[in-house]
N, C-alpha and C. Protein backbone atom coordinates (compact mmCIF):
# COMPACT_ATOMS: atom_id res chain seq x y z
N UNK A 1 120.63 101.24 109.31
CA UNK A 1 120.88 100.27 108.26
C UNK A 1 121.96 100.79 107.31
N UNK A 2 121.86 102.21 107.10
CA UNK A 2 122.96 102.57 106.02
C UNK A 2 124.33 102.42 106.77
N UNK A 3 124.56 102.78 107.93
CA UNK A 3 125.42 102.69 108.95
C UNK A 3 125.99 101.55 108.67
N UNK A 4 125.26 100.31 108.79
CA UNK A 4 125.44 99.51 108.79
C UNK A 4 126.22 98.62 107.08
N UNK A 5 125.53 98.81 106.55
CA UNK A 5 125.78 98.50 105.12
C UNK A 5 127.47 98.91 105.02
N UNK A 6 127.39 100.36 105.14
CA UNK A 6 128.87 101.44 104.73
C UNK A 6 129.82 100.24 105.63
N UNK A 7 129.63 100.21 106.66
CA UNK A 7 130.42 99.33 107.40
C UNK A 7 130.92 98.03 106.98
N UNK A 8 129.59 97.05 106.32
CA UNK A 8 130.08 96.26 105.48
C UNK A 8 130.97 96.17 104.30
N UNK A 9 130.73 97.17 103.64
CA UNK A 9 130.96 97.37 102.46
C UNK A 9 132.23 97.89 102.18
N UNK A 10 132.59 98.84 103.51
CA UNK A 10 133.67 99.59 103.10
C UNK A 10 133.66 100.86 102.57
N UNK A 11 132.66 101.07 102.00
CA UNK A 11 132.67 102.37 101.23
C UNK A 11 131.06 103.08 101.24
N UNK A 12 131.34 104.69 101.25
CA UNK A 12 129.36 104.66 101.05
C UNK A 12 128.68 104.07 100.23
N UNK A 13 127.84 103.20 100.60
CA UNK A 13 126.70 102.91 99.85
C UNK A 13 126.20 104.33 98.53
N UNK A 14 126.15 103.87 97.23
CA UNK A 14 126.03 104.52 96.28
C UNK A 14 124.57 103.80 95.25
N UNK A 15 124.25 102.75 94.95
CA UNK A 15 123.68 102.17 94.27
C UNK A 15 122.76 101.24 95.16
N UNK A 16 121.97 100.63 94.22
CA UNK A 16 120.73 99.52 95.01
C UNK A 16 121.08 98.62 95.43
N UNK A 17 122.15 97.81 94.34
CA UNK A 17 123.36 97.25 94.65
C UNK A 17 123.95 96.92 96.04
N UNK A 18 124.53 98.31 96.15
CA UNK A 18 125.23 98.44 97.67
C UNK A 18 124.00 98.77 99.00
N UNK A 19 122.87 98.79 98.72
CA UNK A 19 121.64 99.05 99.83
C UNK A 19 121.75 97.48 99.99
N UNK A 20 122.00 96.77 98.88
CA UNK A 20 120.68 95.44 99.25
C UNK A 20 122.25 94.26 99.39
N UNK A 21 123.49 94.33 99.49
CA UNK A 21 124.61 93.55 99.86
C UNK A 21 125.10 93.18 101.12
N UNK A 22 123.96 93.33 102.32
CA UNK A 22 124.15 92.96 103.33
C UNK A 22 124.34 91.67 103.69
N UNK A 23 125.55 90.92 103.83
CA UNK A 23 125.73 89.63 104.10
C UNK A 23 125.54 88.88 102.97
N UNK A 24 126.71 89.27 102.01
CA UNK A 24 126.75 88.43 100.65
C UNK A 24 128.69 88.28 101.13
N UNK A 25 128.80 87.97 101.56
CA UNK A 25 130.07 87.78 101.89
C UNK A 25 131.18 86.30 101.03
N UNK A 26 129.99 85.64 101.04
CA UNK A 26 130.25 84.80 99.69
C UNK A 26 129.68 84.86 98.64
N UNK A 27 130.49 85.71 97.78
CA UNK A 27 130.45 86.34 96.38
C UNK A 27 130.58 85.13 95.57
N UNK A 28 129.49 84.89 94.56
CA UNK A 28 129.56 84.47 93.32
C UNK A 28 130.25 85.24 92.28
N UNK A 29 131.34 84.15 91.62
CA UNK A 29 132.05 84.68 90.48
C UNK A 29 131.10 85.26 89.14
N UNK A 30 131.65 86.42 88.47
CA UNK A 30 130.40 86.94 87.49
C UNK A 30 130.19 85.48 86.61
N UNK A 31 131.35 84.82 86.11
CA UNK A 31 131.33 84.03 85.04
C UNK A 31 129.83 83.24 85.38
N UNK A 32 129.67 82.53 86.67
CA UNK A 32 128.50 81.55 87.19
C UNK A 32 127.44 82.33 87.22
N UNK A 33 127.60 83.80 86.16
CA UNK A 33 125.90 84.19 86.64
C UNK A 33 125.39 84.31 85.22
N UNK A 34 124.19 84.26 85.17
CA UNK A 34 123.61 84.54 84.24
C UNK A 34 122.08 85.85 83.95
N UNK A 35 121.85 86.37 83.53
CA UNK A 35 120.65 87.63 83.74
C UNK A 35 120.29 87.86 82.42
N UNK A 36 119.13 87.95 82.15
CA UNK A 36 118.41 88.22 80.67
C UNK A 36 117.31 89.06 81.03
N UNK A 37 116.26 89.86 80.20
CA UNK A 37 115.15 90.37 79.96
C UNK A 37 114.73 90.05 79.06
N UNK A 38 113.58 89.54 79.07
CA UNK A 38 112.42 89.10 78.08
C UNK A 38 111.23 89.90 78.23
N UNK A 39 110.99 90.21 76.78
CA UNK A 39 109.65 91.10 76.61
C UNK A 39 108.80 90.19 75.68
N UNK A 40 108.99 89.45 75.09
CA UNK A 40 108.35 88.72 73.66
C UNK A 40 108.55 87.25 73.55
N UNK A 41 107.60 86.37 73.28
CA UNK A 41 107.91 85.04 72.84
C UNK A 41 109.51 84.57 72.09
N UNK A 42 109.53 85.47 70.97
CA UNK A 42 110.95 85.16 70.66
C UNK A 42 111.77 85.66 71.68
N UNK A 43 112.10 86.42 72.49
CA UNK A 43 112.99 86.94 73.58
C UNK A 43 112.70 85.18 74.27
N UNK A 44 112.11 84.58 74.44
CA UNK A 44 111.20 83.19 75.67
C UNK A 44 112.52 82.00 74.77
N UNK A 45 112.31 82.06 73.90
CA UNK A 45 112.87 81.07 72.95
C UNK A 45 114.12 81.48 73.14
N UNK A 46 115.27 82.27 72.36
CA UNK A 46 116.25 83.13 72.94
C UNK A 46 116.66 82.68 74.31
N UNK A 47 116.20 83.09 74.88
CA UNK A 47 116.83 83.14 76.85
C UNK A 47 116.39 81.46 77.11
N UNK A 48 115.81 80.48 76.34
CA UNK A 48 116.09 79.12 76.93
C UNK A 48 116.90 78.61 76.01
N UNK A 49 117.35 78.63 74.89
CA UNK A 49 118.83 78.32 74.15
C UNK A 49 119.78 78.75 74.68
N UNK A 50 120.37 79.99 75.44
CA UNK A 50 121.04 80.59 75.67
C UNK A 50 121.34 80.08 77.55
N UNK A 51 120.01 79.77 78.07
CA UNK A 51 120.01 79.02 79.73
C UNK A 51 120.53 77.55 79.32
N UNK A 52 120.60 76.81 78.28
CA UNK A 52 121.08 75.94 77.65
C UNK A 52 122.62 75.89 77.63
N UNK A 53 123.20 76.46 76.50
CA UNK A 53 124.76 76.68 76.67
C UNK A 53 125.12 77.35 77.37
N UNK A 54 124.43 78.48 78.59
CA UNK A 54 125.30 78.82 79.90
C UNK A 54 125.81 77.53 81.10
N UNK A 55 124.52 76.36 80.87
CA UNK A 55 124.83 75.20 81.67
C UNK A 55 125.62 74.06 80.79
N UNK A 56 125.41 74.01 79.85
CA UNK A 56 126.92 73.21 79.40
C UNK A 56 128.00 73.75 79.39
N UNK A 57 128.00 75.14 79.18
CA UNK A 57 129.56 75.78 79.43
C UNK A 57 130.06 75.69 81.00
N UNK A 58 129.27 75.14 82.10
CA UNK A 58 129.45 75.17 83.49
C UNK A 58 129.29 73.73 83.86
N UNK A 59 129.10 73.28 82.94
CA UNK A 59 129.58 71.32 83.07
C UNK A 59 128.87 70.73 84.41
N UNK A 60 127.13 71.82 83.79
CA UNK A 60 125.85 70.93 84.80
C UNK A 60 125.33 69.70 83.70
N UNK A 61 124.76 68.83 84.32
CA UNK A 61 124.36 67.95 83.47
C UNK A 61 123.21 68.56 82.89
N UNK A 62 123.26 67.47 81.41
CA UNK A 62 122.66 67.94 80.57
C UNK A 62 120.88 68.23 81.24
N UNK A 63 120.35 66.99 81.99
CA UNK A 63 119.13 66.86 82.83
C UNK A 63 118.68 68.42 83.10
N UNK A 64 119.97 69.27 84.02
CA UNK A 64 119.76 70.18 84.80
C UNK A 64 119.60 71.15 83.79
N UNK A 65 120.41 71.54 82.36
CA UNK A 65 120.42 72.28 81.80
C UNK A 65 118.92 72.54 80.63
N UNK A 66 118.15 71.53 80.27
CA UNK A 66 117.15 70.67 79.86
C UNK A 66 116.10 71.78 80.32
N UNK A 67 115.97 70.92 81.80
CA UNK A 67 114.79 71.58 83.19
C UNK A 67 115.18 72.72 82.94
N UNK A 68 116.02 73.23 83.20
CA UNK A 68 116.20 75.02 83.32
C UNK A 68 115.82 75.87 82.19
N UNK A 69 116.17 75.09 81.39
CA UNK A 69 115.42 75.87 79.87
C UNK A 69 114.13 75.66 79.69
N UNK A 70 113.21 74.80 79.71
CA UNK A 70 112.25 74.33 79.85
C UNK A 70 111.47 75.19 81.35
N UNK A 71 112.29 75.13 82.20
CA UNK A 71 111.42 76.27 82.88
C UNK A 71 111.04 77.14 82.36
N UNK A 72 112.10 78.07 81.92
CA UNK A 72 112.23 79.13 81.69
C UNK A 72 110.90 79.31 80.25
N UNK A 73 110.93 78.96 79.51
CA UNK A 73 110.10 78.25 78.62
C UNK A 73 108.40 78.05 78.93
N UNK A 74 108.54 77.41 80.00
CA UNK A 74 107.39 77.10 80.63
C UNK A 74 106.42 78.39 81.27
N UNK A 75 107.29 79.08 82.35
CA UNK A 75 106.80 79.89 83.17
C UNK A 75 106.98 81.18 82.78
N UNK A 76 107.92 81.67 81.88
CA UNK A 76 107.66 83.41 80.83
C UNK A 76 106.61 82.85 79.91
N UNK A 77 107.26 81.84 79.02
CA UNK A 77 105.35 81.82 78.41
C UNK A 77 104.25 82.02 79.03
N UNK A 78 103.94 81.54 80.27
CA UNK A 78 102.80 81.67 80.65
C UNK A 78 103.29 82.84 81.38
N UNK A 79 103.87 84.16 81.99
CA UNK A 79 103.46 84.75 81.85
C UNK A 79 103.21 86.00 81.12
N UNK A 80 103.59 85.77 79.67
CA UNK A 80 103.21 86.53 78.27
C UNK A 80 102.08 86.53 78.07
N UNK A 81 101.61 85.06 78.18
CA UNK A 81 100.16 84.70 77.94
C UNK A 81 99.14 85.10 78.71
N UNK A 82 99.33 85.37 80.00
CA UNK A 82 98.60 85.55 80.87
C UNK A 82 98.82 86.87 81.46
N UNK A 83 99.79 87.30 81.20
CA UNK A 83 100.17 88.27 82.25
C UNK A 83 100.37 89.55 81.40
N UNK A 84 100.86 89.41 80.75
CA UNK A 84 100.62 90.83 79.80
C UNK A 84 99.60 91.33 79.05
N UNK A 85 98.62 91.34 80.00
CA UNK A 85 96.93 91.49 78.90
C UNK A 85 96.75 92.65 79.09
N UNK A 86 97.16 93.83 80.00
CA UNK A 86 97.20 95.39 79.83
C UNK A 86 97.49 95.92 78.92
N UNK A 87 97.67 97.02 78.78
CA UNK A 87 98.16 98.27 78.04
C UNK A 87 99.96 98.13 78.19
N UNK A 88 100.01 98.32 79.48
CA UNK A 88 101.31 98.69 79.80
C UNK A 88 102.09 97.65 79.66
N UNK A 89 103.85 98.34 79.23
CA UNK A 89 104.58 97.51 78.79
C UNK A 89 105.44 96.77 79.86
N UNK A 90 105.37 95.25 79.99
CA UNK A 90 105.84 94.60 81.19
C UNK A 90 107.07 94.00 80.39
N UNK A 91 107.35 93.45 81.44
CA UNK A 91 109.09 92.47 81.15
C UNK A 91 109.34 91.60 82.26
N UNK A 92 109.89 90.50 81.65
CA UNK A 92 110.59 89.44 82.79
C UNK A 92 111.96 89.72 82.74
N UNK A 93 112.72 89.13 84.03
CA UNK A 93 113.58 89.58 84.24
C UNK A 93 114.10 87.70 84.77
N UNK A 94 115.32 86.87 83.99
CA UNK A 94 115.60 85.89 84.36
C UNK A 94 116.91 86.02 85.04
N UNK A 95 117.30 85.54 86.29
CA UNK A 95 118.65 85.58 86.77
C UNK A 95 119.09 84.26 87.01
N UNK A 96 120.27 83.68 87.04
CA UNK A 96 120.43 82.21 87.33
C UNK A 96 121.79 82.45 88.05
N UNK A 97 122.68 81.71 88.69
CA UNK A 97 123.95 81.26 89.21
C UNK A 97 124.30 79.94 89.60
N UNK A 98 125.11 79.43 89.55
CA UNK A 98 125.62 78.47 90.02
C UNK A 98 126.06 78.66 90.42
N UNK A 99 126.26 77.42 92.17
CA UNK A 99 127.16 77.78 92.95
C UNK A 99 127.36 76.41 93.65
N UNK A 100 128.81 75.86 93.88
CA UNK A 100 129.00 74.88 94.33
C UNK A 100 127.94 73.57 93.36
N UNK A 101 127.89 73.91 91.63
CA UNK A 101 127.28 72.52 91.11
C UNK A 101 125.76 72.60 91.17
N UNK A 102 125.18 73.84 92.10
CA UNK A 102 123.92 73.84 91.84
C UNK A 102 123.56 75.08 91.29
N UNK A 103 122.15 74.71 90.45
CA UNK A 103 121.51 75.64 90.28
C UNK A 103 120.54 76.39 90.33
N UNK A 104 120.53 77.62 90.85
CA UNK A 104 119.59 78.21 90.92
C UNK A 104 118.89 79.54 90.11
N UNK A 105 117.72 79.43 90.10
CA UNK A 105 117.29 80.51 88.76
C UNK A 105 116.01 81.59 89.36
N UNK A 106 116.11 82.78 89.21
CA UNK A 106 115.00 83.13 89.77
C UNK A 106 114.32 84.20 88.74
N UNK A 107 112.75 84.11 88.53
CA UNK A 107 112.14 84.75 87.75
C UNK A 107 111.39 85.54 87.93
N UNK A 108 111.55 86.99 87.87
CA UNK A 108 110.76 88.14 87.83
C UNK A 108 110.12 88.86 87.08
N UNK A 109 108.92 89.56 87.64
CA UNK A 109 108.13 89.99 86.75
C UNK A 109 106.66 91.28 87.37
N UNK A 110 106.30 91.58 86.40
CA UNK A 110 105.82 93.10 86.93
C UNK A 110 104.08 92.86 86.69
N UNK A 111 103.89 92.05 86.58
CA UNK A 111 102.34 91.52 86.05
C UNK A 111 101.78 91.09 87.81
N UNK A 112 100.36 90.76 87.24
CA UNK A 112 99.61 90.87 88.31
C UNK A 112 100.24 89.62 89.47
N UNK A 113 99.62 89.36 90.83
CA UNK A 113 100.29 88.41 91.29
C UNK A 113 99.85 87.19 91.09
N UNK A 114 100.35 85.84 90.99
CA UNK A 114 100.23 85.11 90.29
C UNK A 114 101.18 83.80 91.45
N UNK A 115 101.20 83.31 92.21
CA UNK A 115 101.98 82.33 92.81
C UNK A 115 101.34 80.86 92.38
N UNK A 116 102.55 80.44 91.33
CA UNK A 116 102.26 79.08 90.61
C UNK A 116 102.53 77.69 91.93
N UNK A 117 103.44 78.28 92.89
CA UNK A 117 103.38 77.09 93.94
C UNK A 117 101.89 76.85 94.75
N UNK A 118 101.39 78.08 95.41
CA UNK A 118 100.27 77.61 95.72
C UNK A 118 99.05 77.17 94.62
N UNK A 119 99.08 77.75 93.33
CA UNK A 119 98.04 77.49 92.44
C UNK A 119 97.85 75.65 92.08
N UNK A 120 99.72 75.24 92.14
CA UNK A 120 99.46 73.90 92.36
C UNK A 120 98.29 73.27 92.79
N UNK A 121 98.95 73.42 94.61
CA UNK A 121 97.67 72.61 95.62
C UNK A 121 96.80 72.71 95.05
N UNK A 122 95.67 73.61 94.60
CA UNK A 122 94.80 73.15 94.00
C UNK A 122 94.72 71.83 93.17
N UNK A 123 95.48 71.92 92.55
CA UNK A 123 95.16 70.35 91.62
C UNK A 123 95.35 68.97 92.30
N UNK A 124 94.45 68.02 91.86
CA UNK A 124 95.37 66.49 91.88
C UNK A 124 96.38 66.00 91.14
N UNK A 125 96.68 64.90 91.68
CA UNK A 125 97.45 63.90 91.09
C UNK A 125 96.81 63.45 89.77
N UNK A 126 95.10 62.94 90.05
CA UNK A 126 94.81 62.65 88.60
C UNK A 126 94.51 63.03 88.10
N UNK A 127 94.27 64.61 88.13
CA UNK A 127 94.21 65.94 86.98
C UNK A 127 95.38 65.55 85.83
N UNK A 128 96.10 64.84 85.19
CA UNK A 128 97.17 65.20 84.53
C UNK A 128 97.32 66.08 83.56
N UNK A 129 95.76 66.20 83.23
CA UNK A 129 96.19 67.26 81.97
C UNK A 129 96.72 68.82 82.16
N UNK A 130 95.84 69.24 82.89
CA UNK A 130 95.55 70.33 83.56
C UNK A 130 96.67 71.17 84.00
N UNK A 131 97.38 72.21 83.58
CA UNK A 131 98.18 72.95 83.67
C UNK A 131 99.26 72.33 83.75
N UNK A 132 99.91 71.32 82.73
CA UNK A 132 100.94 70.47 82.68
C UNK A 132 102.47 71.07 83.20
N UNK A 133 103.14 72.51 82.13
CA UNK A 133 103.90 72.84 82.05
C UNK A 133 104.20 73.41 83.44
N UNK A 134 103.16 73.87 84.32
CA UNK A 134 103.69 74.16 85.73
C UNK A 134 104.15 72.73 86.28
N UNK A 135 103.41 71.91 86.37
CA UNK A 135 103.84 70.94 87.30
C UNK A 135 104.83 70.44 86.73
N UNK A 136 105.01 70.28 85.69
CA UNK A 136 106.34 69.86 85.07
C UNK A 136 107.77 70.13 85.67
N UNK A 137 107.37 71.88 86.13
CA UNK A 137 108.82 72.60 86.67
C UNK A 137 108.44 72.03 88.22
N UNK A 138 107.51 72.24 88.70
CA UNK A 138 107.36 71.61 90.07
C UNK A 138 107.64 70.62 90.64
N UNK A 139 107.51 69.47 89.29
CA UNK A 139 108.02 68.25 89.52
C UNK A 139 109.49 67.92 89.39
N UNK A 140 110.11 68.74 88.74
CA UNK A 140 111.15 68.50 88.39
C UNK A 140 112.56 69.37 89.38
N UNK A 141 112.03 70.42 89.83
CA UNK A 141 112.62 71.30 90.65
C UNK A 141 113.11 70.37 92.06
N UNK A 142 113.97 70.79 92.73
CA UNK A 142 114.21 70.23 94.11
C UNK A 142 113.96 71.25 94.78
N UNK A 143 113.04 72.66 94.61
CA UNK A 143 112.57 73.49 95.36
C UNK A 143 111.82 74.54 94.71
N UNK A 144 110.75 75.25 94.72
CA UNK A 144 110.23 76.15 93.92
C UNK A 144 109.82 77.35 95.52
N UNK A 145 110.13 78.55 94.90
CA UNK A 145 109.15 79.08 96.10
C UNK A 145 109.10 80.86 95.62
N UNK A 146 107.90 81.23 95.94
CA UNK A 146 107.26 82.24 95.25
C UNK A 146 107.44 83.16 96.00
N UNK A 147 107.54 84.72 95.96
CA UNK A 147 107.43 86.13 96.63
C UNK A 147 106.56 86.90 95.94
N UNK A 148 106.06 87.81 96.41
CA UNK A 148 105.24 89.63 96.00
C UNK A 148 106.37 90.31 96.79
N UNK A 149 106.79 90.74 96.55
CA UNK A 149 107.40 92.17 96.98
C UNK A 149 107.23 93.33 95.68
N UNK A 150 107.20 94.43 96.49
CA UNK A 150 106.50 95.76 95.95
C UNK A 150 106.14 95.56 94.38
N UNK A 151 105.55 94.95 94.60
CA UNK A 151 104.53 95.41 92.82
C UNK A 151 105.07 94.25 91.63
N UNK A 152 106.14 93.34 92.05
CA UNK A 152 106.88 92.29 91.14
C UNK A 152 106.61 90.89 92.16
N UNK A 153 106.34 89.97 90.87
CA UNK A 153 106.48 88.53 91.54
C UNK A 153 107.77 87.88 91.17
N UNK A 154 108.73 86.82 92.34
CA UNK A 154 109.71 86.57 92.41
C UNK A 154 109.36 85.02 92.08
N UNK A 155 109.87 84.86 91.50
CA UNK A 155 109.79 83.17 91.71
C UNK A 155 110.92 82.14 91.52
N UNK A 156 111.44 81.60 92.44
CA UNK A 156 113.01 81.10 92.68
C UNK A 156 112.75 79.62 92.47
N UNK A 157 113.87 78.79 91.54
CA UNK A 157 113.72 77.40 90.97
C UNK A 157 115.03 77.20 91.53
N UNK A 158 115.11 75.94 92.05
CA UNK A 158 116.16 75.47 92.34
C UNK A 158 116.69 74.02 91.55
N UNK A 159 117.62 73.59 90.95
CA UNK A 159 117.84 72.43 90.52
C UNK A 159 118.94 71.72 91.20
């Protein structure tokens, strides 16, 4: 695999970076990206004003820019609320890009595992009250889909 990578890459592999760039061959421009860390409710507030004017400065509609903040909003709150009930000090980690007009956002985090797509199914339709702010992003997303990999949950929104 390193063989392999160096080969891609051109150069030795040095960073995590260059381990994990296998077949990114279509590079997103930095400008279309976006990356934050949130530790705190105000950090939650912060990083969805800010997921706000990164999508009007990229001339997504306002709809898309809305949802994306409001995710973001939605799903670090809950997991501040829920997820940081240890000792130890956790953090989310928000990444977003646009590419070709869409967007995509993905949210990480070091708390227990937690997959809000399957927690859905559980519910009905005429539950409405009942864990609103997830279904909200669920409903509103044109794709949601959850990971565990080593010890962090991934959770990728698509608009």
């Amino acid at each position: 695999m390193f063989i392999l990578i160096w080969f891609e890459i051109k150069r030795r592999p040095g960073t995590i970076a260059d381990l994990m760039s296998v077949g990114t061959k279509n590079e997103i421009p930095a400008v279309n990206m976006y990356t934050n860390e949130i530790s705190s409710t105000e950090d939650v507030v912060r990083t969805s004003d800010e997921i706000m004017n990164f999508c009007t400065e990229r001339a997504l509609s306002r709809e898309t820019g809305y949802m994306a903040a409001l995710s973001v909003e939605e799903m670090a709150g809950n997991i501040i609320r829920y997820g940081f009930v240890n000792k130890r000090k956790h953090s989310i980690n928000v990444y977003m890009i646009v590419d070709n007009g869409a967007l995509t956002m993905r949210i990480r985090d070091d708390c227990m595992m937690f997959d809000p797509v399957q927690y859905m199914e559980q519910f009905t339709q005429t539950d409405k009250t009942k864990n609103i702010g997830i279904k909200l992003v669920a409903d509103t997303a044109k794709e949601m889909k959850y990971q565990r990999l080593i010890g962090f949950n991934y959770l990728t929104i698509s608009f």
